[in-house]
C-alpha atoms as a PDB file:
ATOM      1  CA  UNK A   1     132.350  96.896  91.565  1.00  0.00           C
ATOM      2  CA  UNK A   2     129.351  96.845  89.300  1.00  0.00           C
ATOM      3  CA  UNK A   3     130.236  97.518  85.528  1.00  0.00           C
ATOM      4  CA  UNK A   4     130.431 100.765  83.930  1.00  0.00           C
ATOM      5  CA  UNK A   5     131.186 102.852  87.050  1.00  0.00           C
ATOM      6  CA  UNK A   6     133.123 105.724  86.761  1.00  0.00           C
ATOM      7  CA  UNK A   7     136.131 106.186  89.590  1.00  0.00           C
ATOM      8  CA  UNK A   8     136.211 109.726  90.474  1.00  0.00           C
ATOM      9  CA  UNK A   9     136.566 111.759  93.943  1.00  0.00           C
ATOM     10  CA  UNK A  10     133.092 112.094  95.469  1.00  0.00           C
ATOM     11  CA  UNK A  11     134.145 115.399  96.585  1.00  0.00           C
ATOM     12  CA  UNK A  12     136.460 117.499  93.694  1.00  0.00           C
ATOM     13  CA  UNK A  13     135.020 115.241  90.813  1.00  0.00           C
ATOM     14  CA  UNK A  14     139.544 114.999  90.479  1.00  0.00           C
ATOM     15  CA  UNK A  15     139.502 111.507  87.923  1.00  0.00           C
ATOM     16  CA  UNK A  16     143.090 110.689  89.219  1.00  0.00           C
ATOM     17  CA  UNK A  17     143.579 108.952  92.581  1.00  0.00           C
ATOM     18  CA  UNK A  18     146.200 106.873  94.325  1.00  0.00           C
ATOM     19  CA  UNK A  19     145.863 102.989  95.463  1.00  0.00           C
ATOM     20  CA  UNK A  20     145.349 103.032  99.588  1.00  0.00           C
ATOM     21  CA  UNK A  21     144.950  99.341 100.365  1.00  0.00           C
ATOM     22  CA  UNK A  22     142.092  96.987 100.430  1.00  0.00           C
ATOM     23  CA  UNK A  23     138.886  97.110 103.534  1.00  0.00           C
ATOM     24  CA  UNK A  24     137.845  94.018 104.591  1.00  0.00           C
ATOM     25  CA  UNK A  25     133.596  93.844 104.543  1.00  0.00           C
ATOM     26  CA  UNK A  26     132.073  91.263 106.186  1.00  0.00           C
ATOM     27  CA  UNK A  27     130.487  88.617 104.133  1.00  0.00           C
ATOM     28  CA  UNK A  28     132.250  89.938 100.974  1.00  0.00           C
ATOM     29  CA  UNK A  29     135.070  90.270  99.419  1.00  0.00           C
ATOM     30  CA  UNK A  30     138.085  92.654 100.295  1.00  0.00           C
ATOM     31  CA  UNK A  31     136.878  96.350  98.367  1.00  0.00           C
ATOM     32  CA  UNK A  32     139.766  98.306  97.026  1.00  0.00           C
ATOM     33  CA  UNK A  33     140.375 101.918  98.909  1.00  0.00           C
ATOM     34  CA  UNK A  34     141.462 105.074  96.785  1.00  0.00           C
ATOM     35  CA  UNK A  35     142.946 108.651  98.093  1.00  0.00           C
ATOM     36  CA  UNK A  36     142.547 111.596  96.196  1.00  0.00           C
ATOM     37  CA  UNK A  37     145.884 113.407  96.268  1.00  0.00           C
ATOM     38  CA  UNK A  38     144.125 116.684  95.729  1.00  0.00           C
ATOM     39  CA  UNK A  39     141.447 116.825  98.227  1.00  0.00           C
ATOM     40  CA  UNK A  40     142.964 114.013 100.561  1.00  0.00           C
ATOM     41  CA  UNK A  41     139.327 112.301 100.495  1.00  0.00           C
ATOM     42  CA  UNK A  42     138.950 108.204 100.289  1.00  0.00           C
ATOM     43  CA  UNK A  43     137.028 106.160  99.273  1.00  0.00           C
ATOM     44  CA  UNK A  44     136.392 102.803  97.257  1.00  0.00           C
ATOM     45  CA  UNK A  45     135.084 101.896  93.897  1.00  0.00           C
ATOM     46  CA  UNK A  46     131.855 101.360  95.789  1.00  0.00           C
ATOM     47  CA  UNK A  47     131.205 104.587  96.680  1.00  0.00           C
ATOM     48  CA  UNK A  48     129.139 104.968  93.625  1.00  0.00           C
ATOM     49  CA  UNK A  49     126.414 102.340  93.764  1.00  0.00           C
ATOM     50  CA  UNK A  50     123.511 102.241  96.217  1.00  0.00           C
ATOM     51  CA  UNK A  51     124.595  99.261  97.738  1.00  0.00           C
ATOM     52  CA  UNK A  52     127.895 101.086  99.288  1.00  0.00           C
ATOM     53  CA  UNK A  53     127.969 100.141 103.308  1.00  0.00           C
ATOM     54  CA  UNK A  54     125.856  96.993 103.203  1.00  0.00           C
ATOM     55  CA  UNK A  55     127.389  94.117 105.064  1.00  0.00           C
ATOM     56  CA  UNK A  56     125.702  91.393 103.094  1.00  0.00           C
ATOM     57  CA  UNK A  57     125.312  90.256  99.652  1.00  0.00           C
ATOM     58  CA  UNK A  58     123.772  92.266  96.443  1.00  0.00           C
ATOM     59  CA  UNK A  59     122.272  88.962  95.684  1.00  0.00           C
ATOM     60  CA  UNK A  60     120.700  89.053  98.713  1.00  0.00           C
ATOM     61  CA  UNK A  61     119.032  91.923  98.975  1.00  0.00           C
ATOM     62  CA  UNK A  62     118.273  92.218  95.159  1.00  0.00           C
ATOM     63  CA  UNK A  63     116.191  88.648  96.125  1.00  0.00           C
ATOM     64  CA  UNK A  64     114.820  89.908  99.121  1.00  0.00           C
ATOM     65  CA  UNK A  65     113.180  92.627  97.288  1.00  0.00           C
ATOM     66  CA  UNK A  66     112.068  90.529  94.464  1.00  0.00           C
ATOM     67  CA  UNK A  67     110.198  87.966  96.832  1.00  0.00           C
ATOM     68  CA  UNK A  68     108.449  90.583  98.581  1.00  0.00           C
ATOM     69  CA  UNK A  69     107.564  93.034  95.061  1.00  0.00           C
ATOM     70  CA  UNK A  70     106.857  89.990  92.854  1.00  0.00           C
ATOM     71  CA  UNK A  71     105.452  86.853  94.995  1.00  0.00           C
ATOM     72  CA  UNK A  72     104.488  88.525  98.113  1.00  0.00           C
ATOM     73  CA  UNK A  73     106.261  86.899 100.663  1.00  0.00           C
ATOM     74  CA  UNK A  74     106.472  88.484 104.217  1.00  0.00           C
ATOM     75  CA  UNK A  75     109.097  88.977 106.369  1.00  0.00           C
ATOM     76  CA  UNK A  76     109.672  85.818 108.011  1.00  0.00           C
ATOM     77  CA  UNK A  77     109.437  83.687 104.396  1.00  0.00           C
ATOM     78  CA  UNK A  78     112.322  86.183 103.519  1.00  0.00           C
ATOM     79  CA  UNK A  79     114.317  85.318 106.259  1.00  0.00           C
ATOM     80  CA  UNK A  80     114.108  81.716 105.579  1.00  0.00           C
ATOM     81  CA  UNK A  81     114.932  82.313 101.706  1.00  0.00           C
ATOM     82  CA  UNK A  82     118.461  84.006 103.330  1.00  0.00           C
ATOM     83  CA  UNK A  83     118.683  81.114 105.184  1.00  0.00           C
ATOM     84  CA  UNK A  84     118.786  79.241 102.756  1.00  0.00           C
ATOM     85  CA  UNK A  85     120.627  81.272 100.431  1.00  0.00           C
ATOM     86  CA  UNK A  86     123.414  81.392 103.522  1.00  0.00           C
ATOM     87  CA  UNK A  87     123.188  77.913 104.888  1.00  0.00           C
ATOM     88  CA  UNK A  88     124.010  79.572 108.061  1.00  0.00           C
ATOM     89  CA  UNK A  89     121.276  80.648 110.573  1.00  0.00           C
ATOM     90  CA  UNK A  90     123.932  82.963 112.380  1.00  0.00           C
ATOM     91  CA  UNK A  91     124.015  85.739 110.023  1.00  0.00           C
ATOM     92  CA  UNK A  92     120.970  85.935 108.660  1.00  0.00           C
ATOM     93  CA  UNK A  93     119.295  89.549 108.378  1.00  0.00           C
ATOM     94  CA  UNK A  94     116.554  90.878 110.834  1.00  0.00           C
ATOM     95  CA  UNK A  95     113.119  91.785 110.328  1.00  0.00           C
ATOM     96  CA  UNK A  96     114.170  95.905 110.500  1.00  0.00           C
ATOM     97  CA  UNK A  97     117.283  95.156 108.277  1.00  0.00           C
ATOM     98  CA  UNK A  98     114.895  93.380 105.624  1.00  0.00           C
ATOM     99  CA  UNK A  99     112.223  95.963 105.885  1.00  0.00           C
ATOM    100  CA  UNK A 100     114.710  99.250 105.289  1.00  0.00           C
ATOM    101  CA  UNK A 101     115.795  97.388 102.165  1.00  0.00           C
ATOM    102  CA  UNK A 102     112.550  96.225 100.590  1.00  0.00           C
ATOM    103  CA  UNK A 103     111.797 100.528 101.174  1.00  0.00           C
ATOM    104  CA  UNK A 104     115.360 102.386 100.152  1.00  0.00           C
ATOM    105  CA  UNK A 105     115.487 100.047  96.992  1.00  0.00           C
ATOM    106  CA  UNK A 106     111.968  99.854  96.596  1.00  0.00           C
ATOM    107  CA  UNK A 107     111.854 103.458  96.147  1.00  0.00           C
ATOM    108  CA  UNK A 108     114.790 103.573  93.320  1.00  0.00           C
ATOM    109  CA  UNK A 109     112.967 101.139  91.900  1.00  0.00           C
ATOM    110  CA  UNK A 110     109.827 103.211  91.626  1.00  0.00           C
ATOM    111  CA  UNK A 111     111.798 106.124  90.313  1.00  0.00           C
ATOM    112  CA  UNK A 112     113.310 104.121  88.203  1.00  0.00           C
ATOM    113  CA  UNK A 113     110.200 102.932  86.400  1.00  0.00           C
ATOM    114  CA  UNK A 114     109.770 106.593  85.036  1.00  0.00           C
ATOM    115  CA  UNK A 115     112.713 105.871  82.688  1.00  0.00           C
ATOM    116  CA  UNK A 116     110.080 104.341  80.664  1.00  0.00           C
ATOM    117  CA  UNK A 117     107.260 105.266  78.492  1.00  0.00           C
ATOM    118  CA  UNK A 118     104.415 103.269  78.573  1.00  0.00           C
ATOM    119  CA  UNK A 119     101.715 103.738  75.687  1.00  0.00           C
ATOM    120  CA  UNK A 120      98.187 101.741  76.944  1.00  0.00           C
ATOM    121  CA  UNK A 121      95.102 101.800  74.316  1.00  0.00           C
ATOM    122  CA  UNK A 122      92.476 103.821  73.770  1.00  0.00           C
ATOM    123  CA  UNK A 123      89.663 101.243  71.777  1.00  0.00           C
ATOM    124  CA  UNK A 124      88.505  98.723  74.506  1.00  0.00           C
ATOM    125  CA  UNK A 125      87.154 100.745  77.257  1.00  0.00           C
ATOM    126  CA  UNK A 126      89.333 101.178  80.278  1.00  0.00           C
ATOM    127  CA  UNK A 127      87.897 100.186  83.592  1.00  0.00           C
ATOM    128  CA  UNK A 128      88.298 102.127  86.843  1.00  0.00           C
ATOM    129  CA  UNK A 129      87.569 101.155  89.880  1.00  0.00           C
ATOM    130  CA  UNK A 130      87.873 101.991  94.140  1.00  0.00           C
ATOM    131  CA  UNK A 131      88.812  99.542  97.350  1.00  0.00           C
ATOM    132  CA  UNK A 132      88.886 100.101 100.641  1.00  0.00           C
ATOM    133  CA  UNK A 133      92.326  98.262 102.016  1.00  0.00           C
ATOM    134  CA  UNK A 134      93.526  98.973 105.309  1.00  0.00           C
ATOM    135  CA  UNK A 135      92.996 100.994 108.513  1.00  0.00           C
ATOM    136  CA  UNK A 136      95.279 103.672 109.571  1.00  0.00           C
ATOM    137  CA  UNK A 137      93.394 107.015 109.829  1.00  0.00           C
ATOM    138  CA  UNK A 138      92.133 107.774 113.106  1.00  0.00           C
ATOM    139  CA  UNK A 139      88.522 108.820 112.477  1.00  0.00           C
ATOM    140  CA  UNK A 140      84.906 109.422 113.962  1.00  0.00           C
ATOM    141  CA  UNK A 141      82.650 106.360 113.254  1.00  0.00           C
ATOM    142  CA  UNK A 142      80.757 106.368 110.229  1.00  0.00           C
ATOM    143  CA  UNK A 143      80.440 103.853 107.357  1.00  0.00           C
ATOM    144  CA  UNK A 144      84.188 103.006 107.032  1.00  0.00           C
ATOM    145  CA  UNK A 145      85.668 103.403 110.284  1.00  0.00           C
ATOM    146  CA  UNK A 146      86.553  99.966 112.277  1.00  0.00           C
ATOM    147  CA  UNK A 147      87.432 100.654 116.519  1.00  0.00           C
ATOM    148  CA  UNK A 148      87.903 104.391 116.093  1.00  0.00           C
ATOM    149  CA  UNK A 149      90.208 103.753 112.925  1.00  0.00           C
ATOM    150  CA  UNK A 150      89.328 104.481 109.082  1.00  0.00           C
ATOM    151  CA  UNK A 151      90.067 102.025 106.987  1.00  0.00           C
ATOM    152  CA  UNK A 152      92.047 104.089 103.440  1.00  0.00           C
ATOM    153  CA  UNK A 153      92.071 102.635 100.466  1.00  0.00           C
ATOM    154  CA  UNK A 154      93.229 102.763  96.511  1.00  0.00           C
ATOM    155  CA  UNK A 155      91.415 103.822  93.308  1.00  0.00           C
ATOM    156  CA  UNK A 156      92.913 102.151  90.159  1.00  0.00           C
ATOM    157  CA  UNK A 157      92.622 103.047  85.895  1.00  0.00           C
ATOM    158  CA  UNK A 158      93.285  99.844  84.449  1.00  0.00           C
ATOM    159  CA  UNK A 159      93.774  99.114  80.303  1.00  0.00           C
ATOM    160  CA  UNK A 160      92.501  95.637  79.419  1.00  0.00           C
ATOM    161  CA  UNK A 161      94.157  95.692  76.610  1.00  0.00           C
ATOM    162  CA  UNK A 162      98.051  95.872  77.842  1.00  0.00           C
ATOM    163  CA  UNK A 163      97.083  94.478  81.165  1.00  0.00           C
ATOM    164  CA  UNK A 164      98.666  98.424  82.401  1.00  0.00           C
ATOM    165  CA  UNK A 165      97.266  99.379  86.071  1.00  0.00           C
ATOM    166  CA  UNK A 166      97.622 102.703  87.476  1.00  0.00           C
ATOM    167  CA  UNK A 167      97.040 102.916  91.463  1.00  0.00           C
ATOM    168  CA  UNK A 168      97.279 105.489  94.096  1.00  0.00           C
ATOM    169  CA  UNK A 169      96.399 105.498  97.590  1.00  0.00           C
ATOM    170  CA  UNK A 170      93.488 107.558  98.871  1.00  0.00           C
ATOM    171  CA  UNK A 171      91.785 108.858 102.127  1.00  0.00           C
ATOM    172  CA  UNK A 172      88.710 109.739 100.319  1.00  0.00           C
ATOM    173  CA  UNK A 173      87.355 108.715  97.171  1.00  0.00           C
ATOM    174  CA  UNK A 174      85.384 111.635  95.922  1.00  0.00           C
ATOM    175  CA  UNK A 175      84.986 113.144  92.642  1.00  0.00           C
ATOM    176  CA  UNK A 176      88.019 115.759  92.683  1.00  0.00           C
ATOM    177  CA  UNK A 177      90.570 112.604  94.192  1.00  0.00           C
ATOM    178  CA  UNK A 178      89.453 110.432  91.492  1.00  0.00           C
ATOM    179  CA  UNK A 179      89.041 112.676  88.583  1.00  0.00           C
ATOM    180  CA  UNK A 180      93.040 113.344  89.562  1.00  0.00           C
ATOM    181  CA  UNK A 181      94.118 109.820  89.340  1.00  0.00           C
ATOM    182  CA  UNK A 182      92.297 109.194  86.371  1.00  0.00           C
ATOM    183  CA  UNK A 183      94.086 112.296  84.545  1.00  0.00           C
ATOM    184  CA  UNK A 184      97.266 111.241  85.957  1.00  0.00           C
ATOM    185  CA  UNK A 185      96.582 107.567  84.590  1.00  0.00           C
ATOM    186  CA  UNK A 186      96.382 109.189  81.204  1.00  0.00           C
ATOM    187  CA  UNK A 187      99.791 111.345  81.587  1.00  0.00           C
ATOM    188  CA  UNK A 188     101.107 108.065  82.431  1.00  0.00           C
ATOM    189  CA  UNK A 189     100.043 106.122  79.785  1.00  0.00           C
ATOM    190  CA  UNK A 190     100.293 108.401  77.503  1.00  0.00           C
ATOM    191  CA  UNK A 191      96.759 108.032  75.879  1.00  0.00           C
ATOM    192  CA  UNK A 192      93.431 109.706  76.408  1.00  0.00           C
ATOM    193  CA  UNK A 193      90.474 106.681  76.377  1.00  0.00           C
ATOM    194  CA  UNK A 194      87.265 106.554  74.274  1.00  0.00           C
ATOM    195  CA  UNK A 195      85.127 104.641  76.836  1.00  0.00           C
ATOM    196  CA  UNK A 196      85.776 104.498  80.688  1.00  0.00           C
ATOM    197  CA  UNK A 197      83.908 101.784  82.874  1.00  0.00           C
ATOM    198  CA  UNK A 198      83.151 102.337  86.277  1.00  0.00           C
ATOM    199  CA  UNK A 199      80.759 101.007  88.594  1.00  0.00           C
ATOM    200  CA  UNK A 200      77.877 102.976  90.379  1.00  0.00           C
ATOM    201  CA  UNK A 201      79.879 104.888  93.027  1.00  0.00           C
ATOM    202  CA  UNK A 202      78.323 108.415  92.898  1.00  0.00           C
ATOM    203  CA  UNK A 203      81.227 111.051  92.381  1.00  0.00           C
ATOM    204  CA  UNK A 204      82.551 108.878  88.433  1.00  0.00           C
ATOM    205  CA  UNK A 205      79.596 111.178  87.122  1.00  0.00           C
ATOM    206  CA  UNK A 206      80.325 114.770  88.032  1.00  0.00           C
ATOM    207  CA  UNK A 207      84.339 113.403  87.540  1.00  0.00           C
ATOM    208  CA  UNK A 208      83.343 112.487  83.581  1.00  0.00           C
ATOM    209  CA  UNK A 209      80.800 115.405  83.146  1.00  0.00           C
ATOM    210  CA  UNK A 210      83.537 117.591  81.435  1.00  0.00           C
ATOM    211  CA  UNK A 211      85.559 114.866  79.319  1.00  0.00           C
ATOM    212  CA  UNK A 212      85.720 113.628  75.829  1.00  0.00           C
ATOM    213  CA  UNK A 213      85.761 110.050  77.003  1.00  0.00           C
ATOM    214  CA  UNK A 214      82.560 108.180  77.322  1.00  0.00           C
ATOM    215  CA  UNK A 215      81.186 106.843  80.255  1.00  0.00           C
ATOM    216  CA  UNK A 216      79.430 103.603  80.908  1.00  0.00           C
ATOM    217  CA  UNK A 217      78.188 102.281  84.073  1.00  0.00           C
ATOM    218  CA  UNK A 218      77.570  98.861  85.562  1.00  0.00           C
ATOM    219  CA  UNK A 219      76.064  98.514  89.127  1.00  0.00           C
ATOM    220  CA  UNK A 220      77.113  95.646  90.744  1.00  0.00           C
ATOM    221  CA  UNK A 221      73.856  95.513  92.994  1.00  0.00           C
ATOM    222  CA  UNK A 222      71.629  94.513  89.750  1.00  0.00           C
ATOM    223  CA  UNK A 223      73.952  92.955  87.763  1.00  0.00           C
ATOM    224  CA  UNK A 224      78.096  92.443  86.944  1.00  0.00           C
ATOM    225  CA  UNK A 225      77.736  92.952  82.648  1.00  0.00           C
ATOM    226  CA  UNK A 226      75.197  95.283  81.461  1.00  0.00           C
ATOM    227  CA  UNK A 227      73.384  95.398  79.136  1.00  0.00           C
ATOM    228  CA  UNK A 228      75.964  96.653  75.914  1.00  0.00           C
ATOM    229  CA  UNK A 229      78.322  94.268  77.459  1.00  0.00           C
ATOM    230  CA  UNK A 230      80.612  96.670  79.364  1.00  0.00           C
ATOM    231  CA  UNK A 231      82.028  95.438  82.692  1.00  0.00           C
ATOM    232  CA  UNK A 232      84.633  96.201  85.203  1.00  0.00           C
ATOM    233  CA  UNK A 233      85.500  92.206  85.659  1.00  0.00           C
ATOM    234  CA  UNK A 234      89.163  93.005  84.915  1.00  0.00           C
ATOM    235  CA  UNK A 235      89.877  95.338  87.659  1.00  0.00           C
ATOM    236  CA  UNK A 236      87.951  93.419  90.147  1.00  0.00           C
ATOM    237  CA  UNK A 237      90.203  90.531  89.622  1.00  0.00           C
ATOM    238  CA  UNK A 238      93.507  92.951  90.115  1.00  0.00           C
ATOM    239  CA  UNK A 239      91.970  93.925  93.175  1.00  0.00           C
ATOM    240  CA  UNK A 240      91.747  90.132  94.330  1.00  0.00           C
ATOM    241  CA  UNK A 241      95.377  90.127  93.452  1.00  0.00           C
ATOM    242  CA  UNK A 242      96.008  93.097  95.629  1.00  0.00           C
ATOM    243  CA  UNK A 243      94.617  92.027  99.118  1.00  0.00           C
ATOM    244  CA  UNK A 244      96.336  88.183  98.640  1.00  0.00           C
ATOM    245  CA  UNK A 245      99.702  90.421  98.100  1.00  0.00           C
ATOM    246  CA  UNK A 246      99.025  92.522 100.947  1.00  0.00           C
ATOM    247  CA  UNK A 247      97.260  89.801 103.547  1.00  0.00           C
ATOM    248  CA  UNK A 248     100.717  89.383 105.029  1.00  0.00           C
ATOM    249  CA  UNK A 249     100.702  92.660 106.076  1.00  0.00           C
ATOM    250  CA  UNK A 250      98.125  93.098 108.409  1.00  0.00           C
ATOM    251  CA  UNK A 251      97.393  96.182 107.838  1.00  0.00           C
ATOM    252  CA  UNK A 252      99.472  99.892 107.802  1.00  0.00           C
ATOM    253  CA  UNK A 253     100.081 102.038 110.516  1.00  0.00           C
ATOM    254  CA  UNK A 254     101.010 105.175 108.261  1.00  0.00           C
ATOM    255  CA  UNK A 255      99.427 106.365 104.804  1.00  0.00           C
ATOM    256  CA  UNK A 256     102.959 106.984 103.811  1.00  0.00           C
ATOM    257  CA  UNK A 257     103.345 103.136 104.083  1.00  0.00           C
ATOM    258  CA  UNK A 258     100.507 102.224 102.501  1.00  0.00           C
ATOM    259  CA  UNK A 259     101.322 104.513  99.489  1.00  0.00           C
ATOM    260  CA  UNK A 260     104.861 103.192  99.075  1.00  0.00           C
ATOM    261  CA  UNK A 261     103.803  99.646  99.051  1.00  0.00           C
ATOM    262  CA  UNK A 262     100.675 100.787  96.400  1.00  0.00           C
ATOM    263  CA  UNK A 263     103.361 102.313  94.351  1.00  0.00           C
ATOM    264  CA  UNK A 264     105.953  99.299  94.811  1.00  0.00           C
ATOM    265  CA  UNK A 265     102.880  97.033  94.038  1.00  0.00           C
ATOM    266  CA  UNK A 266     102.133  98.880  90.301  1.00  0.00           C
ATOM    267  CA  UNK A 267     105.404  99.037  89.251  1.00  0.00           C
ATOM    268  CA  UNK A 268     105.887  95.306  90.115  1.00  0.00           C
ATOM    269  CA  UNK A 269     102.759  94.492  88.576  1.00  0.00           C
ATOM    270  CA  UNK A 270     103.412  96.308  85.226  1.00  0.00           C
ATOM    271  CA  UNK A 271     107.448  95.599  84.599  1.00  0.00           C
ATOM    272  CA  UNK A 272     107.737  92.190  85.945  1.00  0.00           C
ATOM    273  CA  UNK A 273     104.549  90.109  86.648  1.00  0.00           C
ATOM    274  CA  UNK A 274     103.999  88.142  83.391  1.00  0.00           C
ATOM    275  CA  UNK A 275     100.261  87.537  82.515  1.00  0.00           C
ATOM    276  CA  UNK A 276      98.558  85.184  80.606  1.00  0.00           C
ATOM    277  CA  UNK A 277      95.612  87.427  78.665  1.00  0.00           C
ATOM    278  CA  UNK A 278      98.958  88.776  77.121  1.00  0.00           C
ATOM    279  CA  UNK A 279     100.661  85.665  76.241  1.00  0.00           C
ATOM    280  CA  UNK A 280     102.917  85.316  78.702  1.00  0.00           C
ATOM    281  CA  UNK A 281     103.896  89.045  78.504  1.00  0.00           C
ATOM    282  CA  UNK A 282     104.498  91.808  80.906  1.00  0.00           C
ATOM    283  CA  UNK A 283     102.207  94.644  80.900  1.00  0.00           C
ATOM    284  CA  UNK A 284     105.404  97.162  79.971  1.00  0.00           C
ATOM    285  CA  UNK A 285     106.029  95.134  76.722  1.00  0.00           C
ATOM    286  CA  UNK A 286     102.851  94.604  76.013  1.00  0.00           C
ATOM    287  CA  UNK A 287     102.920  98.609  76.437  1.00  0.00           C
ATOM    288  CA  UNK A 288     105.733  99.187  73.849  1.00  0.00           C
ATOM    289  CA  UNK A 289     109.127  98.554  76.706  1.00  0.00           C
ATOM    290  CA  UNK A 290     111.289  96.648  74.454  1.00  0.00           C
ATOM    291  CA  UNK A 291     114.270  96.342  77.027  1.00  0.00           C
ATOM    292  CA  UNK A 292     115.565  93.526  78.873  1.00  0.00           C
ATOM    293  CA  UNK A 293     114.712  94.704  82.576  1.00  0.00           C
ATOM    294  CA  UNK A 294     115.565  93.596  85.859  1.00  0.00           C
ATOM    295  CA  UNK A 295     115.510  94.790  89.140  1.00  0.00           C
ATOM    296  CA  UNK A 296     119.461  96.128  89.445  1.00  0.00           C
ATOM    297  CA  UNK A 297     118.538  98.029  85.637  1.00  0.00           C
ATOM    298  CA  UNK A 298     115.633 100.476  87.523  1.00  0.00           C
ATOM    299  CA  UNK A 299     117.638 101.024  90.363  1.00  0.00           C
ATOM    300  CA  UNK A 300     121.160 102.267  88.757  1.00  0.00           C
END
């Protein structure tokens, strides 16, 4: 049982409950049953944790996660890390196993991550910037449609300063999608920029026309620094980053998918990828996060 669970009836809430022997789960130790004598429900002092049902190891899965959030790994790499972790090739987990537990915990994770405020800077301008990823729409052809398919992509606000990246998939990257993510990077980073960098893709204008912050533009056809020095160099490199992570995936049949692992990619990123411009730091405690985090603290 993990620590500071409270043993109650899932059903009448009743905090007094009678012994009923022990269930035997495969690959684990025996869990010990309770019976509510008022409702007549059981159940076990797993009931309460997300991991209640799962045949194999916390350890296990809490890795599998981590290899695929933090290092990139696909599938089959995972399989031989439980292999490994086993030392018997007659148990490990499947690919579909694997998969539905990189996206149930993956998600607590990412809901998790909203536990914490993160405050980014406002002095050194923050840099913004669009990628084209993946296909999965079907579309007509046109500039970025590949055998009848249209390739999505992401739009990110990143801080230069705390290393902070905000992403979000998109199907198109015009001036009301973007000017949305960028005012949903500043809810979530709790600041409001002087200066925003962005290169010359036409709808950043008519998205800045109304805003306090300043705007400053560098087109990467003439040059990759202009000429006050402003650049989007930064975000260019996350987005390098990005496609080596997701390379192993080759490609996403559903948006939904490709959102999820955008998502799961950020909060990765920002909580538990330490970077050197920071000193070793994470972007999160660069950001102000002063707790000790790991994965099984954003998903309880």
């Amino acid at each position: 049982m993990l620590k500071n669970t409270v043993i109650h009836c899932p059903v009448c809430l009743n905090l007094h409950y009678w012994k009923n022997g022990r269930e035997s789960r495969k690959f684990q130790p025996k869990v010990q049953k309770y019976i509510c004598p008022k409702c007549g429900k059981q159940f076990c002092e797993n009931t309460f944790t997300p991991f209640y049902y799962y045949k194999y190891p916390i350890y296990l899965i809490l890795g599998a996660v981590w290899l695929k959030g933090k290092e990139g790994y696909n599938i089959m790499q995972i399989r031989k890390y439980c292999v490994f972790a086993y030392l018997n090739k007659l148990f490990i987990p499947c690919y579909h196993t694997i998969t539905r537990w990189i996206q149930k915990f993956g998600d607590l994770i990412i809901k998790g991550s909203h536990k914490f405020s993160l405050k980014a800077s406002r002095w050194k301008p923050w840099q913004m910037d669009e990628m084209y990823s993946s296909r999965v729409l079907p579309a007509q052809k046109g500039k970025y449609v590949k055998k009848g398919k249209k390739q999505i992509g992401r739009a990110a606000v990143k801080d230069p300063v705390t290393q902070l990246c905000f992403m979000e998939s998109t199907k198109e990257q015009d001036n009301i999608t973007l000017n949305n993510i960028f005012q949903r990077a500043k809810t979530r980073f709790n600041q409001v920029p002087r200066t925003l960098t962005t290169d010359g893709h036409l709808p950043y204008e008519p998205m800045l026309k109304d805003e306090i912050t300043k705007h400053k533009l560098v087109l990467h056809n003439q040059e990759w620094k202009n000429k006050e020095g402003y650049h989007i160099n930064n975000i260019e490199n996350h987005w390098s980053q990005v496609r080596a992570w997701e390379r192993h995936a080759r490609g996403f049949k559903m948006f939904e998918t490709h959102q999820f692992y955008t998502k799961f990619y950020e909060v990765m990123y920002n909580f538990f990828r330490p970077n050197q411009r920071i000193k070793g730091l994470t972007p999160a405690q660069k950001a102000g996060v002063k707790e000790k985090l790991g994965l099984l603290s954003m998903i309880l």
